[in-house]
Protein backbone atom coordinates (compact mmCIF):
# COMPACT_ATOMS: atom_id res chain seq x y z
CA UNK A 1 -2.16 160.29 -184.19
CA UNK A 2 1.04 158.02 -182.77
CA UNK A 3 0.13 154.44 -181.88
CA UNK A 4 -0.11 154.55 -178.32
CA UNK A 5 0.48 150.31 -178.25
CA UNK A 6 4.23 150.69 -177.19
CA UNK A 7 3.44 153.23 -173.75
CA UNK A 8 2.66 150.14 -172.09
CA UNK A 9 5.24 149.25 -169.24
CA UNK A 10 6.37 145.72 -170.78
CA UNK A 11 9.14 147.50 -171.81
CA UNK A 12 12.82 146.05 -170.92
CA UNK A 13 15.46 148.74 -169.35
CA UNK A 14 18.06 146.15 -168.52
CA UNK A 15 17.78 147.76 -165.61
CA UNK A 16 20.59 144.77 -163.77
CA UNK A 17 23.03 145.69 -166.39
CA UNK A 18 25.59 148.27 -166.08
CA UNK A 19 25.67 150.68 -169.07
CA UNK A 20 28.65 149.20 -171.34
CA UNK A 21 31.66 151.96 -171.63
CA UNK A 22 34.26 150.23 -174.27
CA UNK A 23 37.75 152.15 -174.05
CA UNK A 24 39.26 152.83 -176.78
CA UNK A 25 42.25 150.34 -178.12
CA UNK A 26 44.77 152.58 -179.70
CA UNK A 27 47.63 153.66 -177.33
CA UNK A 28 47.34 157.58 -176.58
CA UNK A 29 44.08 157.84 -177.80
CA UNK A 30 41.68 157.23 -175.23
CA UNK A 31 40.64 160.95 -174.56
CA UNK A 32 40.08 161.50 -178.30
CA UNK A 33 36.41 162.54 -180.15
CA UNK A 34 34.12 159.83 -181.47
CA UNK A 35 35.22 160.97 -184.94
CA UNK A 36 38.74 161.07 -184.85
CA UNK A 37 38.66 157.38 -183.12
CA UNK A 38 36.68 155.72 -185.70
CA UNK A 39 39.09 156.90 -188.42
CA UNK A 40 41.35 155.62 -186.67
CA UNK A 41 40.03 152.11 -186.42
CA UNK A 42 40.16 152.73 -190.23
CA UNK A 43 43.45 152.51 -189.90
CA UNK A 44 44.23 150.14 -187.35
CA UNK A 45 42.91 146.69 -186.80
CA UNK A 46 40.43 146.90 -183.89
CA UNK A 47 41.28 143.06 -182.74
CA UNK A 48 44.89 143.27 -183.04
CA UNK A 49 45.44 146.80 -182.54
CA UNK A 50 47.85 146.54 -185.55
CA UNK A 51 47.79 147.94 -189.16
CA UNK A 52 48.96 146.78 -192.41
CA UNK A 53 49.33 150.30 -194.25
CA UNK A 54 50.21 150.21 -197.90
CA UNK A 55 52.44 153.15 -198.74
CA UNK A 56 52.39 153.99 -202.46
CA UNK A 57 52.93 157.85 -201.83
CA UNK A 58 56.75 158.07 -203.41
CA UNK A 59 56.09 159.41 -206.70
CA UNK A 60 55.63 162.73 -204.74
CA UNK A 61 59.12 163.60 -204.78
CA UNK A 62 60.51 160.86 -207.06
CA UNK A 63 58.02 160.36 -209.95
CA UNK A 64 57.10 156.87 -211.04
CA UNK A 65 58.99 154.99 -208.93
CA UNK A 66 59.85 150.78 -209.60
CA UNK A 67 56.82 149.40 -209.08
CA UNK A 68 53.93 152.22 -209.37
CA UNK A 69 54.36 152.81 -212.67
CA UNK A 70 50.90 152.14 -213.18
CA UNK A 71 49.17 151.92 -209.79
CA UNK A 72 45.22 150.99 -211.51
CA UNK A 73 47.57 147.75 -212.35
CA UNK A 74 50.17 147.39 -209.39
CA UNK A 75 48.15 148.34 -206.65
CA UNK A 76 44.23 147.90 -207.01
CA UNK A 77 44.92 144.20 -206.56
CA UNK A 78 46.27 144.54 -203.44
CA UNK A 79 43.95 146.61 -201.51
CA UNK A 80 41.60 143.76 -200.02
CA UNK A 81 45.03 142.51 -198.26
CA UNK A 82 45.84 146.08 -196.86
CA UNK A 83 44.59 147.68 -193.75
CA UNK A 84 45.43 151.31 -194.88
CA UNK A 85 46.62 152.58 -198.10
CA UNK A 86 49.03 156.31 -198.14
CA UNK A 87 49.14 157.97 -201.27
CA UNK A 88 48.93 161.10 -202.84
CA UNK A 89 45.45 163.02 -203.40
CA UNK A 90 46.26 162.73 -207.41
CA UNK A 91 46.83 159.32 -207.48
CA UNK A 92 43.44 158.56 -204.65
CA UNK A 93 41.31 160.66 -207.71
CA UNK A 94 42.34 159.20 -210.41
CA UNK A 95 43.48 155.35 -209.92
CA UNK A 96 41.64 154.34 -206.83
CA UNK A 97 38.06 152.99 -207.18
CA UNK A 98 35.97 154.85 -204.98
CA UNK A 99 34.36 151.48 -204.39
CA UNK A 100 38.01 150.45 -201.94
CA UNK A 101 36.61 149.60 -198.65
CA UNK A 102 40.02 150.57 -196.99
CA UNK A 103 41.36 153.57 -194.90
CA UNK A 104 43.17 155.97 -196.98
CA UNK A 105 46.45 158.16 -195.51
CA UNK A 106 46.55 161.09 -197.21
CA UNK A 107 50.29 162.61 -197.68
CA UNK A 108 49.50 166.27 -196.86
CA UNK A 109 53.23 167.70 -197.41
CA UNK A 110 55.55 168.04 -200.49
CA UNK A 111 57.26 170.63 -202.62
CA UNK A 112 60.57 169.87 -203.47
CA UNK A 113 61.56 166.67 -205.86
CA UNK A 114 64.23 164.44 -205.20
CA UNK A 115 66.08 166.58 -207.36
CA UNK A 116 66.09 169.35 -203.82
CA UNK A 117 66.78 169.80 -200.99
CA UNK A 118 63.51 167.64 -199.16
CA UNK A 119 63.17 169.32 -195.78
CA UNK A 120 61.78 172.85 -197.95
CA UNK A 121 58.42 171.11 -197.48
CA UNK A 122 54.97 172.88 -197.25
CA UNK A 123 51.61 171.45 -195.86
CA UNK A 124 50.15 170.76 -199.50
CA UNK A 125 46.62 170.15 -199.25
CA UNK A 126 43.56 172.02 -197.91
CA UNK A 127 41.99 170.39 -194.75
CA UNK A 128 38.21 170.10 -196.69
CA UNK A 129 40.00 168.71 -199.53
CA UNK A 130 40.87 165.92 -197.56
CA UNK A 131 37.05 166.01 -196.33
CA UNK A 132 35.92 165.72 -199.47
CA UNK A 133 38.25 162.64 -199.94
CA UNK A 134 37.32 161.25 -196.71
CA UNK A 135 40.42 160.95 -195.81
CA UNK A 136 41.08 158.04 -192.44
CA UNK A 137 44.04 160.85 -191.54
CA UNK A 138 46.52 163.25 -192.97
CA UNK A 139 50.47 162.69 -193.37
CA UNK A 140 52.98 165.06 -192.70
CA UNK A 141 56.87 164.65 -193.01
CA UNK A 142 58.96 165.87 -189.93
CA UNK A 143 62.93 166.35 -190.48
CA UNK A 144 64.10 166.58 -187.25
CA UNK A 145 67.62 167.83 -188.05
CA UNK A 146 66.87 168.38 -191.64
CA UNK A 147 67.88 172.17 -193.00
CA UNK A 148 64.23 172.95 -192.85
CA UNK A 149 63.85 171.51 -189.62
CA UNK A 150 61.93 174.15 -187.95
CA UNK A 151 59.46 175.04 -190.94
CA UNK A 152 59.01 170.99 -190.96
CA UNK A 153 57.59 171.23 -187.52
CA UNK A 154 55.37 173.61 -188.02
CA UNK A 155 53.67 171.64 -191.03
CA UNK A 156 53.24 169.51 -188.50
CA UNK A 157 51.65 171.68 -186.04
CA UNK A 158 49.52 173.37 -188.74
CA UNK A 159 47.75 170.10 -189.44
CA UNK A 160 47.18 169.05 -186.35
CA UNK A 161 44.99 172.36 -185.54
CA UNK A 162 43.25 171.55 -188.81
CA UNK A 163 42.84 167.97 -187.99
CA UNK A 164 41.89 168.39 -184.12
CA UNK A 165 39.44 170.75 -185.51
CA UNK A 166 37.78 168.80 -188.18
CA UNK A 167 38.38 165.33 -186.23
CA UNK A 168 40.83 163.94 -188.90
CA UNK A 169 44.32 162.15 -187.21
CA UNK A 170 47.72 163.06 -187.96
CA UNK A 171 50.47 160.88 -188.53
CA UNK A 172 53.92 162.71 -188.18
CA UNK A 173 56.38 161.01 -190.44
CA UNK A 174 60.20 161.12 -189.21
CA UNK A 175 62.33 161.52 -192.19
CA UNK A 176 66.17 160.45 -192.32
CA UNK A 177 68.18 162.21 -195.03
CA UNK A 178 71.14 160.59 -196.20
CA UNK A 179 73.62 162.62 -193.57
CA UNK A 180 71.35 161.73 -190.66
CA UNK A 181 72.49 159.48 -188.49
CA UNK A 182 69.89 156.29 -187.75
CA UNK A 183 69.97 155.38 -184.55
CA UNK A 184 67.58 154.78 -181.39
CA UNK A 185 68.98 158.26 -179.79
CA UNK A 186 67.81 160.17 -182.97
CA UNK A 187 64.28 158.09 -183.39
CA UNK A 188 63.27 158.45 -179.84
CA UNK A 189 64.12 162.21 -180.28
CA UNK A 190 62.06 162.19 -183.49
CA UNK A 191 59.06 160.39 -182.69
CA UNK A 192 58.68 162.24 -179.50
CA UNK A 193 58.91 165.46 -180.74
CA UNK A 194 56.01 164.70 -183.49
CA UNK A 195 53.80 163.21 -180.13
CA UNK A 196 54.57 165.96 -177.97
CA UNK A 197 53.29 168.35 -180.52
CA UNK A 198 50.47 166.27 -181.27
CA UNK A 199 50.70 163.54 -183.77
CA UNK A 200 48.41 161.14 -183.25
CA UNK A 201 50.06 158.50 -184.45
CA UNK A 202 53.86 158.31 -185.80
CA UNK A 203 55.93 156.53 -188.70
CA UNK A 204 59.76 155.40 -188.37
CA UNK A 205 62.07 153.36 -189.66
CA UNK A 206 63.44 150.35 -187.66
CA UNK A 207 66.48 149.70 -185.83
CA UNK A 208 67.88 146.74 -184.75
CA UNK A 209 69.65 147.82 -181.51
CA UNK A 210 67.03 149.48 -178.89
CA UNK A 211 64.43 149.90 -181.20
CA UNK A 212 62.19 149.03 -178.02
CA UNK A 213 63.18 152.51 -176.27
CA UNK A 214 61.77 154.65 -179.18
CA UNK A 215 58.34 152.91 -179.10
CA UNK A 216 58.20 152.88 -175.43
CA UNK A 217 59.15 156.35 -175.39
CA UNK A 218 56.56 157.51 -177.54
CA UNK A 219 52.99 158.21 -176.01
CA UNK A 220 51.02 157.49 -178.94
CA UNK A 221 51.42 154.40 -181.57
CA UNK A 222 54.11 153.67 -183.70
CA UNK A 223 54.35 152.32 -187.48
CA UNK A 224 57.15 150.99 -188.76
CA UNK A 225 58.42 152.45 -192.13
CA UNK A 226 59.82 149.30 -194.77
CA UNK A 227 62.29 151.80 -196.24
CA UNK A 228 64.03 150.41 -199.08
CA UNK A 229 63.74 147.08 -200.86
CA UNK A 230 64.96 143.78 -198.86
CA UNK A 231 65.02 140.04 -199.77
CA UNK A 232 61.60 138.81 -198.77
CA UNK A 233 62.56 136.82 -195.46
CA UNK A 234 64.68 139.60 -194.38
CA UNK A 235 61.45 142.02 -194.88
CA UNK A 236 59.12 139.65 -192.97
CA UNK A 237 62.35 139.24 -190.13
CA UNK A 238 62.17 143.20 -189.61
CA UNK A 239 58.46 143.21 -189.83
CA UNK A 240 57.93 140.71 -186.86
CA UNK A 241 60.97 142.44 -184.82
CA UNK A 242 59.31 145.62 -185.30
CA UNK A 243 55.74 144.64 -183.82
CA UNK A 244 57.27 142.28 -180.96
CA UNK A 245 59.46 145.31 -179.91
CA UNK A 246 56.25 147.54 -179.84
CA UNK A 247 55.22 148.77 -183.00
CA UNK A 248 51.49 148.72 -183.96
CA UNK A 249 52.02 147.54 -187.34
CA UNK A 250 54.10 148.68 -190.65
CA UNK A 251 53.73 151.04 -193.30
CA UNK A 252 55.58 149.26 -196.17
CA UNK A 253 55.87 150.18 -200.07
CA UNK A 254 58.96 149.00 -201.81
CA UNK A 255 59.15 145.84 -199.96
CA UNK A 256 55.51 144.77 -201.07
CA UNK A 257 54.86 146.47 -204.87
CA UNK A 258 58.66 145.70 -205.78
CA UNK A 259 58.40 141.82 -204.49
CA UNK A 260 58.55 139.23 -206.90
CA UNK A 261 55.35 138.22 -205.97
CA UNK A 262 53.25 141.48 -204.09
CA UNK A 263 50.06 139.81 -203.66
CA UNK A 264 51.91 136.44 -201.64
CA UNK A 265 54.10 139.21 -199.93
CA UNK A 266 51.29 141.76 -198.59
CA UNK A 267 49.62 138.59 -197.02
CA UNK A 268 52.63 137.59 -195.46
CA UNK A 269 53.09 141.10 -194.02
CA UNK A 270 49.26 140.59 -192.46
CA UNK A 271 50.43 136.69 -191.24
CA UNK A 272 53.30 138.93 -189.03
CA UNK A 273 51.36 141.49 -187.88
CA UNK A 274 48.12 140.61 -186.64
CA UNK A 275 48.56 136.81 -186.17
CA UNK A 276 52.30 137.27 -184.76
CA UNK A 277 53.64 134.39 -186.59
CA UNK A 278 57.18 133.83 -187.10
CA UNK A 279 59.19 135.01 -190.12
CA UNK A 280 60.15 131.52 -191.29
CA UNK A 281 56.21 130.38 -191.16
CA UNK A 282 55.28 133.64 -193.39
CA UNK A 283 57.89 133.31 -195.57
CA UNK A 284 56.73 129.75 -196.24
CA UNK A 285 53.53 130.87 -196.68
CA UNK A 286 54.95 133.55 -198.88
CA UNK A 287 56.61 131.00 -201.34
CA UNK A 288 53.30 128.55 -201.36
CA UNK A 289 50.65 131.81 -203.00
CA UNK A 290 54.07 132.74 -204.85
CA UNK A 291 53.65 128.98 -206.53
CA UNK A 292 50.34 129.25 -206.70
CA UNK A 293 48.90 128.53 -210.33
């Protein structure tokens, strides 16, 4: 029979203390499930509301690219510095300890190589793959005036059912071919379309002239994309404009694993985001764990 010791009425109900309801800190994402929130917060720092994502998902279209040649080398090192990593369910299997305490994106479209045209993309893996994987969210590219345009959207939309269904977040990625034009008419456009059709969170590239009005205009957060390689001060410059003009963190690749020093430059990235210090400071502190014996 139960011990009967603890029916006793000592017991404390905190009776003077209102029942704690904690809302939840992303932007857009207050109504969401339990489940699709705490991924979420795998993603995005709960006490800055930022993220440091590590994108390493290129050599879906492009092959080994500068840099990820051999990711178990490149990379591993530089996951206790990163927030979020996005890559490619290959490349999670088969270089990524399983031990990685981090968030993990999962790019969820592909098809055509660099060698195509990229906007013939298809949603490319199964929703309880990604279970399996235990995937933080799912990636989808969106060319908003791309050729494919349309079927890009509906990728998009696909996943989203799949991932409101199975409580995994979407992040809608706005791609830019190379006869797009980049500018804050044509991101707001973008990113909106991917939150109005339910995103939950988007990826863009940066701007320098109103890149305010697409992050304002969009109802759910915003990442910044690091887009090609830059000198190291002008990546930390863009990184820090991004997040004071709204974004909740960056997505960046090429601009960490192709740095001279990727280890100094990821922890510069994190200095910027979540501590919002200025470029000059992280780039000093970039050069001093560059030096470092």
């Amino acid at each position: 029979m139960a011990d009967r010791d603890d029916m006793n009425d000592a017991k404390n109900f905190h009776l003077n203390v209102p029942a704690k309801t904690e809302p939840f800190f992303l932007k857009g994402s207050h109504a969401l499930d339990w489940g699709m929130q705490n991924r979420l917060a795998r993603i995005f720092h709960p006490q800055s509301g930022k993220t440091v994502m590590l994108a390493i998902d290129h050599g879906y279209f492009q092959g080994p690219t500068t840099g990820l040649e051999r990711v178990d080398i490149n990379i591993v090192p530089l996951l206790p510095f990163a927030d979020a990593l996005m890559l490619t369910r290959g490349m999670l299997r088969s270089s990524i300890p399983p031990s990685a305490p981090r968030g993990t994106v999962l790019r969820a479209s592909g098809g055509p190589s660099i060698l195509k045209e990229l906007s013939n993309e298809q949603i490319a893996v199964d929703v309880e793959d990604a279970i399996r994987l235990n995937a933080a969210a799912l990636a989808v590219q969106v060319f908003i005036g791309g050729e494919f345009e349309t079927q890009s959207i509906h990728n998009l939309t696909r996943l989203v059912d799949v991932g409101n269904r199975y409580g995994i977040p979407v992040l809608g990625v706005t791609a830019v071919g190379k006869n797009m034009t980049r500018d804050a008419r044509y991101f707001r456009l973008a990113c909106r379309i991917c939150a109005e059709l339910g995103a939950h969170f988007v990826k863009t590239y940066y701007i320098a002239e109103d890149f305010e009005t697409v992050t304002a205009s969009c109802p759910v957060p915003v990442v910044m994309a690091g887009g090609k390689k830059l000198p190291e001060l002008e990546a930390l410059t863009m990184a820090h404009k991004a997040v004071q003009e709204g974004a909740a963190g960056v997505d960046m690749g090429r601009n960490i694993f192709q740095s001279d020093a990727p280890e100094a430059m990821i922890q510069a990235v994190r200095k910027v985001v979540h501590e919002n210090i200025k470029p000059d400071e992280a780039f000093e502190i970039y050069q001093e764990l560059k030096n470092k014996p």
